[in-house]
Each structure stands twice: as structure tokens, then as C-alpha cells.
Protein backbone atom coordinates (compact mmCIF):
# COMPACT_ATOMS: atom_id res chain seq x y z
CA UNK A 1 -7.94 -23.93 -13.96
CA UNK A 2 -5.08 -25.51 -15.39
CA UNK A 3 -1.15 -25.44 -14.20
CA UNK A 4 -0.63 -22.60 -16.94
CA UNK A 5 -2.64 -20.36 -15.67
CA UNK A 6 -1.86 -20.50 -12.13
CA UNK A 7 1.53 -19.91 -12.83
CA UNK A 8 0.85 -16.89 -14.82
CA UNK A 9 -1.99 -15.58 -12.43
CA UNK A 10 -0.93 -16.26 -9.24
CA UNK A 11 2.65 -17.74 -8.82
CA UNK A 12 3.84 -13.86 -9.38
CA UNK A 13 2.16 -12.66 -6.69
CA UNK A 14 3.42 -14.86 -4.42
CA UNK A 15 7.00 -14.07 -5.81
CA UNK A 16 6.72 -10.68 -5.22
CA UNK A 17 5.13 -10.97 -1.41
CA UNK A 18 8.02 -12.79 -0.84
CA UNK A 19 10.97 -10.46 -2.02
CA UNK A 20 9.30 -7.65 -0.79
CA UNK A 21 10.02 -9.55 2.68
CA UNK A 22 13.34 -9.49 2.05
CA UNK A 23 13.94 -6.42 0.99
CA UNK A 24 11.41 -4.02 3.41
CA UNK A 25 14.39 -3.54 5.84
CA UNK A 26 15.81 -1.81 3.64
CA UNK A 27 12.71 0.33 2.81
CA UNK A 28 12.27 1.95 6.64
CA UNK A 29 13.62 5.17 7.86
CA UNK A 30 17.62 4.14 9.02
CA UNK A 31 17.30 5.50 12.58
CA UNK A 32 14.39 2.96 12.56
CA UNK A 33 15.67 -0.98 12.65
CA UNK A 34 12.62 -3.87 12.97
CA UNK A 35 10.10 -1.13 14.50
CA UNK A 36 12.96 -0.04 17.39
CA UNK A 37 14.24 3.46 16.86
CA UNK A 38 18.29 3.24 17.51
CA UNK A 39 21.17 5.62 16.86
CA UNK A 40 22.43 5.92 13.28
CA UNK A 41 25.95 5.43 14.62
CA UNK A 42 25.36 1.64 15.66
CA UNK A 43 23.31 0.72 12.15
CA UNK A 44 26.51 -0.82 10.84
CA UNK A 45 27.31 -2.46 14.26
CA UNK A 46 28.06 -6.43 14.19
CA UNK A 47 24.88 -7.08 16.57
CA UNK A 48 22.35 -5.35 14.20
CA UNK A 49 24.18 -6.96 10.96
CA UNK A 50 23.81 -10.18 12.93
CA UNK A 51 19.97 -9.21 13.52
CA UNK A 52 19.45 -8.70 10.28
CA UNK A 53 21.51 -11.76 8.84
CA UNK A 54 19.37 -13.75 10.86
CA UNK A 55 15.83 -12.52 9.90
CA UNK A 56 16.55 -12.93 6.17
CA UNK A 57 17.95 -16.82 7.08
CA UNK A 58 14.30 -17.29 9.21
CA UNK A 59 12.33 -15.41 6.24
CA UNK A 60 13.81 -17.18 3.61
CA UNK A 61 13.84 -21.15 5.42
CA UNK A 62 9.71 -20.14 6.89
CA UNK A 63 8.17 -18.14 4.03
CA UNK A 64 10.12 -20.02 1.43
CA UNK A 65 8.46 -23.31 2.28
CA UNK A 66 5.13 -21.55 3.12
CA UNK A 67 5.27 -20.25 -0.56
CA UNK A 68 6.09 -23.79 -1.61
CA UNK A 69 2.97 -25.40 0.22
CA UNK A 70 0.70 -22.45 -0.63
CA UNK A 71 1.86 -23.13 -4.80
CA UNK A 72 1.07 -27.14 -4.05
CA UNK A 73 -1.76 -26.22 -2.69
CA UNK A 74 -3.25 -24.07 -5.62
CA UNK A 75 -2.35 -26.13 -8.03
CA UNK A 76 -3.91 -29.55 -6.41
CA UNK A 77 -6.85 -27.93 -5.31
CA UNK A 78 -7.35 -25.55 -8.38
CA UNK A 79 -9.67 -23.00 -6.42
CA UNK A 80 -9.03 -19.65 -6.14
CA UNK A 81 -10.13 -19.47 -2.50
CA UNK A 82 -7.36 -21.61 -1.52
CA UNK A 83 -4.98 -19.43 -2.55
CA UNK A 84 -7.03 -16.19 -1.58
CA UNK A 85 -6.79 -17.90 2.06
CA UNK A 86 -3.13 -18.71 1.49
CA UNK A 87 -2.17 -15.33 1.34
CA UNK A 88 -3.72 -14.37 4.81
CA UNK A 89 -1.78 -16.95 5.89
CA UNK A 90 1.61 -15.98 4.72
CA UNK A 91 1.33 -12.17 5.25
CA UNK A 92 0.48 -13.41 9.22
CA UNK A 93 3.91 -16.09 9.10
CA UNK A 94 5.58 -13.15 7.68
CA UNK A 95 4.25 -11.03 10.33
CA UNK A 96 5.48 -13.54 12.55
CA UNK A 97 8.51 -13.74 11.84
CA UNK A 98 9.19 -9.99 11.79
CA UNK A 99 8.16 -9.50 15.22
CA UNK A 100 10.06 -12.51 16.27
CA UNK A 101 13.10 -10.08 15.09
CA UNK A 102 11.93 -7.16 16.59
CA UNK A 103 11.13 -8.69 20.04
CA UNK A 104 15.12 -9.73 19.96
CA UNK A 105 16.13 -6.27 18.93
CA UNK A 106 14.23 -4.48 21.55
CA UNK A 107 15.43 -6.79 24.31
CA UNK A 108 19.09 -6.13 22.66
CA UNK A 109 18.51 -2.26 23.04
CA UNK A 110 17.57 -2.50 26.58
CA UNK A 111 20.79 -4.33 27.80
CA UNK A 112 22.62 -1.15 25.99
CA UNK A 113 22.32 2.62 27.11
CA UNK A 114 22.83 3.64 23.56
CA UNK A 115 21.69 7.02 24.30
CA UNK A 116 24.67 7.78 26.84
CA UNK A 117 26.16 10.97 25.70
CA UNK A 118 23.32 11.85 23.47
CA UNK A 119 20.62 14.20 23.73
CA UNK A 120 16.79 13.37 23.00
CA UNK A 121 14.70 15.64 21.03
CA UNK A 122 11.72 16.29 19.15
CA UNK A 123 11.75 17.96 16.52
CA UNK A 124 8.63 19.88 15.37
CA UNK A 125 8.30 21.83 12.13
CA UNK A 126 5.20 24.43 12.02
CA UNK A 127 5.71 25.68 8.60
CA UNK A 128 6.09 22.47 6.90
CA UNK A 129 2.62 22.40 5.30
CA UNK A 130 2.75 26.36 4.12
CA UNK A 131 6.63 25.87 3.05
CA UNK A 132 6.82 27.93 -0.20
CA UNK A 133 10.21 26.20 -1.54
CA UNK A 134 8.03 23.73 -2.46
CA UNK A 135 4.33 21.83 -2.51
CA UNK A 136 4.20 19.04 -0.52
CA UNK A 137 1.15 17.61 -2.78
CA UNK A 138 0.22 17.33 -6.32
CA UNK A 139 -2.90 19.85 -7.43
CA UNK A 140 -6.12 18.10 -6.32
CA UNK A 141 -7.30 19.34 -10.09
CA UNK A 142 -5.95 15.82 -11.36
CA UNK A 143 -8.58 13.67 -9.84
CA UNK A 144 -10.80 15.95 -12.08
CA UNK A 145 -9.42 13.24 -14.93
CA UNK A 146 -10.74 10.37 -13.45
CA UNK A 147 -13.98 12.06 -12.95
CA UNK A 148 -14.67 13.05 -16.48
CA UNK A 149 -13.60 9.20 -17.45
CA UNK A 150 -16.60 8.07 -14.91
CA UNK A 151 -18.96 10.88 -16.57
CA UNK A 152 -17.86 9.52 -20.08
CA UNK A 153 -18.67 5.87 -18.67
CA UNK A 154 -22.12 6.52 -17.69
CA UNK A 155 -22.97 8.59 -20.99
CA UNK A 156 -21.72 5.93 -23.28
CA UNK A 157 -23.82 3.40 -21.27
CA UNK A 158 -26.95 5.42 -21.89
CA UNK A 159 -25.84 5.68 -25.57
CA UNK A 160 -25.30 2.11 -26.09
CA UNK A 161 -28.35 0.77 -23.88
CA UNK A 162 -30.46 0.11 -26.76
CA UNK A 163 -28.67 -2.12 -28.65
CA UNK A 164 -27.82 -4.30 -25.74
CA UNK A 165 -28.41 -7.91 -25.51
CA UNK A 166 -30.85 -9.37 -23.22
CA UNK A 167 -27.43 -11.24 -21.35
CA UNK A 168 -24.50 -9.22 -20.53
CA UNK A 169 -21.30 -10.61 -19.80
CA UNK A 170 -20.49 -9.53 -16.17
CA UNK A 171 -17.80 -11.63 -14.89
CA UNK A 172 -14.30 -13.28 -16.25
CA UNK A 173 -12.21 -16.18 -14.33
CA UNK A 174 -8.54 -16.16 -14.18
CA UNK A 175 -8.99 -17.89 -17.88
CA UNK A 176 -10.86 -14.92 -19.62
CA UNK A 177 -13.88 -16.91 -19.81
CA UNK A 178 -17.10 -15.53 -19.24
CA UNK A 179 -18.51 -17.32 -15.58
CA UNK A 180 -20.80 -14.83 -14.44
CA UNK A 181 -24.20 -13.65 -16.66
CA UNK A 182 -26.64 -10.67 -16.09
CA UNK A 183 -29.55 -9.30 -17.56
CA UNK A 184 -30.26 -6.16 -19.22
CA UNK A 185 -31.57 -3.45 -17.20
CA UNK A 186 -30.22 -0.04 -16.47
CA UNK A 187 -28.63 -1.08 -12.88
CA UNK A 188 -26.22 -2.16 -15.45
CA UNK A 189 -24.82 1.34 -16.74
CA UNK A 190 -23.90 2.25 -13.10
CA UNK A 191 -22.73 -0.88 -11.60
CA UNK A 192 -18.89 -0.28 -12.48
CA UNK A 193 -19.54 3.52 -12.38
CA UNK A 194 -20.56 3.40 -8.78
CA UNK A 195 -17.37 1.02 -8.14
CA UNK A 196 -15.02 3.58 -9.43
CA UNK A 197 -16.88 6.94 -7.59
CA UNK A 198 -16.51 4.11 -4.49
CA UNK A 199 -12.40 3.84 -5.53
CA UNK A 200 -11.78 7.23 -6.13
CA UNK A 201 -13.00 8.61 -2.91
CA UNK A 202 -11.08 6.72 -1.21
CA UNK A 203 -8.33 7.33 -3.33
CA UNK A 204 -9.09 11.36 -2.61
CA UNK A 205 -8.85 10.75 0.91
CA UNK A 206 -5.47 8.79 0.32
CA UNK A 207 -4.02 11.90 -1.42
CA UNK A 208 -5.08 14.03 1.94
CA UNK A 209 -4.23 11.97 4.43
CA UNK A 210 -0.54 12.20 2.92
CA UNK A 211 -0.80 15.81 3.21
CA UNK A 212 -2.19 16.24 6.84
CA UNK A 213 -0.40 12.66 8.36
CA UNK A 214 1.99 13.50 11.28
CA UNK A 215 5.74 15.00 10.06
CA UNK A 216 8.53 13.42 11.22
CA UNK A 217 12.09 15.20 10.93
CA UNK A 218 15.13 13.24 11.56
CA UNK A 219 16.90 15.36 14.80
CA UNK A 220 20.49 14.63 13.38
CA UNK A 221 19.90 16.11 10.51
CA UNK A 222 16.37 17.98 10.46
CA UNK A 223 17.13 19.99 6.89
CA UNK A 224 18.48 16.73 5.00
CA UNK A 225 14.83 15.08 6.55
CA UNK A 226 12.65 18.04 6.15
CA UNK A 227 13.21 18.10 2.58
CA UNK A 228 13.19 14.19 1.99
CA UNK A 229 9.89 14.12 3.56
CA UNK A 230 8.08 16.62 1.45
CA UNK A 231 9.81 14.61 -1.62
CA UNK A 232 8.57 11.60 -0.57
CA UNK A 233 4.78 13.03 0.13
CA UNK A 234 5.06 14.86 -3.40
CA UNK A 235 5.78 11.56 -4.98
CA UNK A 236 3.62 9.39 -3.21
CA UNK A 237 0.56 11.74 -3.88
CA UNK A 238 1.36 11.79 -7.56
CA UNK A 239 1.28 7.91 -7.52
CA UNK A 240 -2.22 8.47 -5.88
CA UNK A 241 -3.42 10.19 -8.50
CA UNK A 242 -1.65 7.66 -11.38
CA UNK A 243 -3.26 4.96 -9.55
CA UNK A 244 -6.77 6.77 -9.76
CA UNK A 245 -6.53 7.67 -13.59
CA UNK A 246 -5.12 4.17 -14.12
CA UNK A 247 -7.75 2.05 -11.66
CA UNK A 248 -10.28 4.04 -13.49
CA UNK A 249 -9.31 2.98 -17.22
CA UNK A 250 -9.16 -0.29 -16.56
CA UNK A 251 -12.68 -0.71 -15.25
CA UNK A 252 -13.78 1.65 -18.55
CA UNK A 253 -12.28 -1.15 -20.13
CA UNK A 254 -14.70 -3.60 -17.88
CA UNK A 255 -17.73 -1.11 -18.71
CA UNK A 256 -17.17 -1.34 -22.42
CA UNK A 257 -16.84 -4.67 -22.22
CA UNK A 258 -19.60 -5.59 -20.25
CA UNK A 259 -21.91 -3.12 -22.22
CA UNK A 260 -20.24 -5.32 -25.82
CA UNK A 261 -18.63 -1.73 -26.75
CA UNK A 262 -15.54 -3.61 -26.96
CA UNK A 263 -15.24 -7.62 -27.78
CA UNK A 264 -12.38 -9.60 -26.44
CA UNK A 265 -11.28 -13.50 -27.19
CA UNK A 266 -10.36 -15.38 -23.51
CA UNK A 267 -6.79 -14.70 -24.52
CA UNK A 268 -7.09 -11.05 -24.98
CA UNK A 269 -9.11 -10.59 -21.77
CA UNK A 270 -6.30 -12.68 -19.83
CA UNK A 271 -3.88 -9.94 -21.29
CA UNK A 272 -6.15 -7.55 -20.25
CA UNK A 273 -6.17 -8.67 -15.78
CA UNK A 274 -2.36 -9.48 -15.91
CA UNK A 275 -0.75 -6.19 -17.81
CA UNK A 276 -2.89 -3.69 -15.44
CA UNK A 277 -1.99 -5.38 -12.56
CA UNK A 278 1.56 -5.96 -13.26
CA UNK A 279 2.21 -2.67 -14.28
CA UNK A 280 0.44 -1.15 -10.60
CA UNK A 281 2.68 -3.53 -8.78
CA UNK A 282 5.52 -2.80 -10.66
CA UNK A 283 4.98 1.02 -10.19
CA UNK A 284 4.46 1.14 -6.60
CA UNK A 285 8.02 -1.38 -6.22
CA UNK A 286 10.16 1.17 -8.12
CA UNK A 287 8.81 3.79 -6.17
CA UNK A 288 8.96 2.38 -2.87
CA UNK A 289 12.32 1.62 -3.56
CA UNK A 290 13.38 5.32 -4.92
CA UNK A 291 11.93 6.93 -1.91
CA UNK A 292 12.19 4.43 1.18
CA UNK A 293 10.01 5.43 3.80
CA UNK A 294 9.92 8.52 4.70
CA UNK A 295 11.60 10.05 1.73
CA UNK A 296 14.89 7.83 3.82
CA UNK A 297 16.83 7.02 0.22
CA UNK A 298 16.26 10.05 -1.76
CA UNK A 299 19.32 11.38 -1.65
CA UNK A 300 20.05 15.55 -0.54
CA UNK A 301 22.98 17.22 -0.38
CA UNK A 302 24.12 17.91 3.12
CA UNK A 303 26.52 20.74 4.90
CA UNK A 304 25.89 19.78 8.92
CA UNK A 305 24.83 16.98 11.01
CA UNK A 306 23.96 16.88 14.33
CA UNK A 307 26.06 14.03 15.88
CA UNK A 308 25.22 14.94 19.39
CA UNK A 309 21.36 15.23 19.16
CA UNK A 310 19.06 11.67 18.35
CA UNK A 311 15.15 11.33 18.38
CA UNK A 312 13.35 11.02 21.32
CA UNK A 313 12.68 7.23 22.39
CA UNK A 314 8.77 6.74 21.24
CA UNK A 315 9.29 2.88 21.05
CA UNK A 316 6.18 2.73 23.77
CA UNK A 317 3.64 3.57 21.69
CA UNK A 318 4.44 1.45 19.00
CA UNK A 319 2.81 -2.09 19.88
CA UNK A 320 4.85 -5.04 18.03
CA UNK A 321 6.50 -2.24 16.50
CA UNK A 322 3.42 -2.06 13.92
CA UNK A 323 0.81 -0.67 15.68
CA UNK A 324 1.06 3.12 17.05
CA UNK A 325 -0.87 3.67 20.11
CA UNK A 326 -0.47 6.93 21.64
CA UNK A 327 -4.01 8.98 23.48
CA UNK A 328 -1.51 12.20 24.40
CA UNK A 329 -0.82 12.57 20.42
CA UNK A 330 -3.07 14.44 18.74
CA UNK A 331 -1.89 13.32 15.40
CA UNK A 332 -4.31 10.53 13.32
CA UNK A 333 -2.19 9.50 10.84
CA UNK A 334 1.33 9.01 11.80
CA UNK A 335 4.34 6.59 9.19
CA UNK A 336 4.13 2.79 9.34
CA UNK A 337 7.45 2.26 11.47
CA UNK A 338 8.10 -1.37 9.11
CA UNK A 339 7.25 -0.65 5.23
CA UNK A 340 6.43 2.06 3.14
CA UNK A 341 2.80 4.12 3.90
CA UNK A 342 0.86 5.21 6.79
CA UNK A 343 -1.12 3.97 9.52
CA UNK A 344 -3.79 5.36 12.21
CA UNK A 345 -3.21 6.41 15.75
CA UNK A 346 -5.31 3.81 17.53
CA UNK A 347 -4.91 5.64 20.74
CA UNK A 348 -6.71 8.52 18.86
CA UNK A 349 -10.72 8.42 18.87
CA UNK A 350 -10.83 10.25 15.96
CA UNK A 351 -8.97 8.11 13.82
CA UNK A 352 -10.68 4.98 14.92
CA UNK A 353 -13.70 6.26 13.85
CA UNK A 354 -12.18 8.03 10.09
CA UNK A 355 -11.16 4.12 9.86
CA UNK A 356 -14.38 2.33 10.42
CA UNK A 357 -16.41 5.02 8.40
CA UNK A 358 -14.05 4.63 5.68
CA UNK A 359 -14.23 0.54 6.16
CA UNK A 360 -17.77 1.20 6.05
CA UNK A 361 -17.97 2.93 2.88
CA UNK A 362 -15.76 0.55 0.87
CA UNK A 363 -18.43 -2.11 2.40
CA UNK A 364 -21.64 -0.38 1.16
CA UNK A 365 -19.65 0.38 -2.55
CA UNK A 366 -19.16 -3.10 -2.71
CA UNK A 367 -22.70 -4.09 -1.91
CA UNK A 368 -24.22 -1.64 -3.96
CA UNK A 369 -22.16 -2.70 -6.91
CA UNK A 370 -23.04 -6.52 -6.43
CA UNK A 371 -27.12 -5.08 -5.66
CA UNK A 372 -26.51 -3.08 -9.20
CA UNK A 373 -25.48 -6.57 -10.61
CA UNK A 374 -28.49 -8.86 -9.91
């Protein structure tokens, strides 16, 4: 692998790990600062500028160099596991580093009675999921696209099968070269078929766990939230579904490729890993950065605001301010508290065991797929 290619292949990546590092305080919910819920009314306080000041100065002096070493290290080394294991590494230093933040902030909070004056509450919407002003999902119908496109994958295959080679091209590098061979059999017309069935279920359960995840409604201003939330979940499902559609064109692209429908030069197939991937990247940036998390920066007109009333103090259940712990909530998925998505409740039984299934699946996909292969 040559310096050219790294920089086009993986040097991006990197780039965009590292911005995105920057920039995800920015993302969260604005009662919630580093994982520690705090008043709205101190946000633009000197100490949580100064908090904030200082985690971008650490980010930028640790990551930046860590980036630097982890670019060296590619390009000296010129294996792709080196900089597979490179990014473990940094997303754990940048880990680090954000909990080094958050440790500070909490230990700030607890010197201050911010909520002096203040009243704690919960707020809890029952008619959020039936609200008929407007649907907090895109229609399920739309994964019915990306179901006919794996249908259309496996009839072509059929169609094609004899006037296949003996050797089918199976695998590209970062180069577009062909590295990996296989021979004809009909495994072959459902190895990337059973991939994408594998992708799109979990992309199905994606789409519903954004429906049914735990709704959380600002207390100051529970309208203004109410609505940015099902925004946010209407978006974020629709991405879901683009992803889907999109995931599942590119490896009909692989299929037809593999099966010599289509015929691509090194350069073309280079094209053909960097656009895609770009382009999801790209598409999941803008978005995260229209909607924030939690729907926080679309913007709603507002009439009232409840200056008196604040959330109620969870921080407890949230360990390092990443991980939500919590047996007395019945809720399984619940918003990531730093960064845009969800996680489980790992106090909750249920959801441990809707993760490892799940984990489980994507396992056996994977291993059927490489079975399909040989």
C-alpha cells in the first residue's frame, strides 16, 4: 500500500474522528454538560466555559499527537491492522480524556447547590407515541425497498450462474485490486445476499428501537422538548431507512461484481469504497449536527418557559457519564448522555439480553457469509 492511498483511504477517517471530538459538546442535550445534568441558567457561566476551554486544549494537545503517531504508524508499517488497532486506541484516549472532564465537572457540581430555589421534576408524557399532530417514525413500508433489491440480487445470481467463471473475484484491498479468489458454486449467489438480510435486520430493529427508546422532555420547557424529540426520532428513523436502501446498493454493486455482471478497472473500484462511504459519513455529520441530540438544536417557536422547574438529578445512574445503569427503570433503551444515538439500560435484564442476542446475530451473519465464501 503506498503513501497515496493511505492518505485517501484512511487519513479521512482519522480527520473526521477527530473533529467530531471537538465538536460532540456541542451535539448533547444543553441541560446536559460532559454526562452531568446542570441548570440551563449556569451553561454560559465562566466555570463551565472554563471546563469546556480546557477539554478542547487536552483533546486537541492528546488526540492531535495520537492522530499523528497513529498516521506514522500506517504509513511505516503499511498494514491495515495497524491502523484498524489504532483506532481502538484513539476512540479509548478520547474516551479518556472525556471522562477526565466529566470527573472535574461532577466534583464542580457538588461544591455548588445549583438546585437551591429550584424544583425537581420528572416529566412523563403518556401520549407521546399515539400523538396525532404528528408520527414519530417513518412508515416501516420503506424497508420493503431494500428487500425487493435483495430479491432482485438473488434472481440475477441464478440468471447469471451459468456463464460464470470457474474463479470469482471475491475480495478488493484498499487499492481495488483483486486479493481474495473463490470458486464457483452456488454458496456464491447468497453470500452477499445473506450479508445484507444480516444488515437490514438489524437496521429494522434500529428503526424500532427509536420508536419505543425511553422519552425524555426537558421540564423547563416540556412543549419546546416534546416536539424536538419527535423531530429528532422522525429524522433519525428516515436516515435508518436511507442507510438501509443505500448499504444495500452498494453491496448489489459487490454482487454484480463478484458474479462479473459488472467489470471495474482498480481505479474505478477505489471510486467505488471511498464515494459510498464518504457520502454515509457525510450524511449522518449534517444530520447530527441539524438535530443535536435529542432533537436539542432544531429550533421551535416558544411562548413559556418554566424558569422555576429543572429535571430531576439522575446523574447516579449514569456510570462515567456513558453508561446508564438503573434496575428501578423499566425503560431498555434510554439517549446516550455524550453524542448523538442511544444506548441500553444495563441495569435492565432485558436489555442485556436484546444486546447479546443481537451481538449474536451480527456474529453468526458474519460467519455464515465467510462459510458461504469458501
Amino acid at each position: 500500500m503506498d503513501i497515496k492511498m493511505i492518505i485517501i483511504n484512511y487519513v479521512p477517517v482519522l480527520l473526521i474522528l477527530f473533529f467530531l471530538g471537538i465538536y460532540m459538546p456541542n451535539l448533547t442535550r444543553k441541560e446536559i454538560f460532559f454526562g452531568i445534568r446542570i441548570p440551563e441558567d449556569i451553561i454560559d457561566t465562566p466555570e463551565i466555559i472554563r471546563f469546556k476551554r480546557q477539554y478542547i486544549k487536552n483533546y486537541l494537545l492528546i488526540c492531535g499527537l495520537l492522530l499523528l503517531v497513529i498516521v506514522g504508524a500506517v504509513i511505516y508499517s503499511k498494514n491495515e491492522i495497524v491502523f484498524v488497532i489504532g483506532i481502538f486506541i484513539y476512540l479509548f484516549v478520547e474516551m479518556m480524556v472525556y471522562y477526565n472532564t466529566h470527573k472535574k465537572v461532577k466534583d464542580f457540581k457538588s461544591k455548588h447547590n445549583w438546585e437551591e430555589g429550584k424544583r425537581e421534576v420528572l416529566v412523563v408524557d403518556t401520549s407521546f407515541r399515539s400523538n396525532k399532530n404528528g408520527k414519530i417514525l417513518v412508515s416501516s413500508l420503506w424497508f420493503l425497498v431494500p428487500i425487493a433489491i435483495i430479491i432482485a440480487n438473488i434472481i440475477i445470481g441464478y440468471k447469471v450462474y451459468p456463464d460464470l467463471p470457474n474463479k470469482l473475484p471475491l475480495h478488493w484491498n484498499s487499492q481495488g485490486i483483486v486479493d481474495t479468489w473463490v470458486q464457483k458454486s452456488h454458496k456464491v449467489i447468497f453470500m452477499l445476499p445473506v450479508t445484507e438480510v444480516g444488515m437490514l435486520v438489524v437496521m429494522y430493529i434500529s428503526y424500532k428501537v427509536i420508536g419505543m427508546s425511553k422519552v425524555q422532555i426537558n421540564a423547563s420547557n416540556p412543549e419546546v422538548s416534546r416536539e424536538q424529540n419527535r423531530r429528532f426520532r422522525y429524522l433519525w428513523s428516515g436516515y435508518i431507512v436511507f442507510l438501509s436502501v443505500f448499504i444495500t446498493l452498494i453491496f448489489t454493486f459487490a454482487q454484480l461484481t463478484v458474479l462479473t455482471v459488472i467489470k471495474c478497472t482498480s481505479d474505478q473500484m477505489v471510486i467505488a469504497i471511498v464515494i459510498p462511504t464518504i457520502i454515509i459519513i457525510v450524511a449522518s455529520i449534517a444530520l447530527s449536527v441539524i438535530t443535536g441530540q435529542g432533537g436539542s438544536r432544531i429550533k421551535i417557536s416558544q411562548d413559556n418557559k418554566n424558569e422555576g422547574y429543572i429535571d430531576r438529578n439522575d446523574d447516579k445512574y449514569w456510570k462515567m457519564g456513558m453508561f446508564y445503569v438503573n434496575k428501578n427503570d423499566p425503560a431498555m433503551i434510554i439517549e446516550k448522555r455524550f453524542g448523538i444515538g442511544w444506548t441500553i439500560n444495563f441495569g435492565n435484564t432485558k436489555a442485556i439480553i436484546l444486546f447479546i442476542l443481537l451481538m449474536i446475530f451480527i456474529i453468526l451473519s458474519s460467519v455464515m457469509s465467510v462459510w458461504m465464501a469458501k
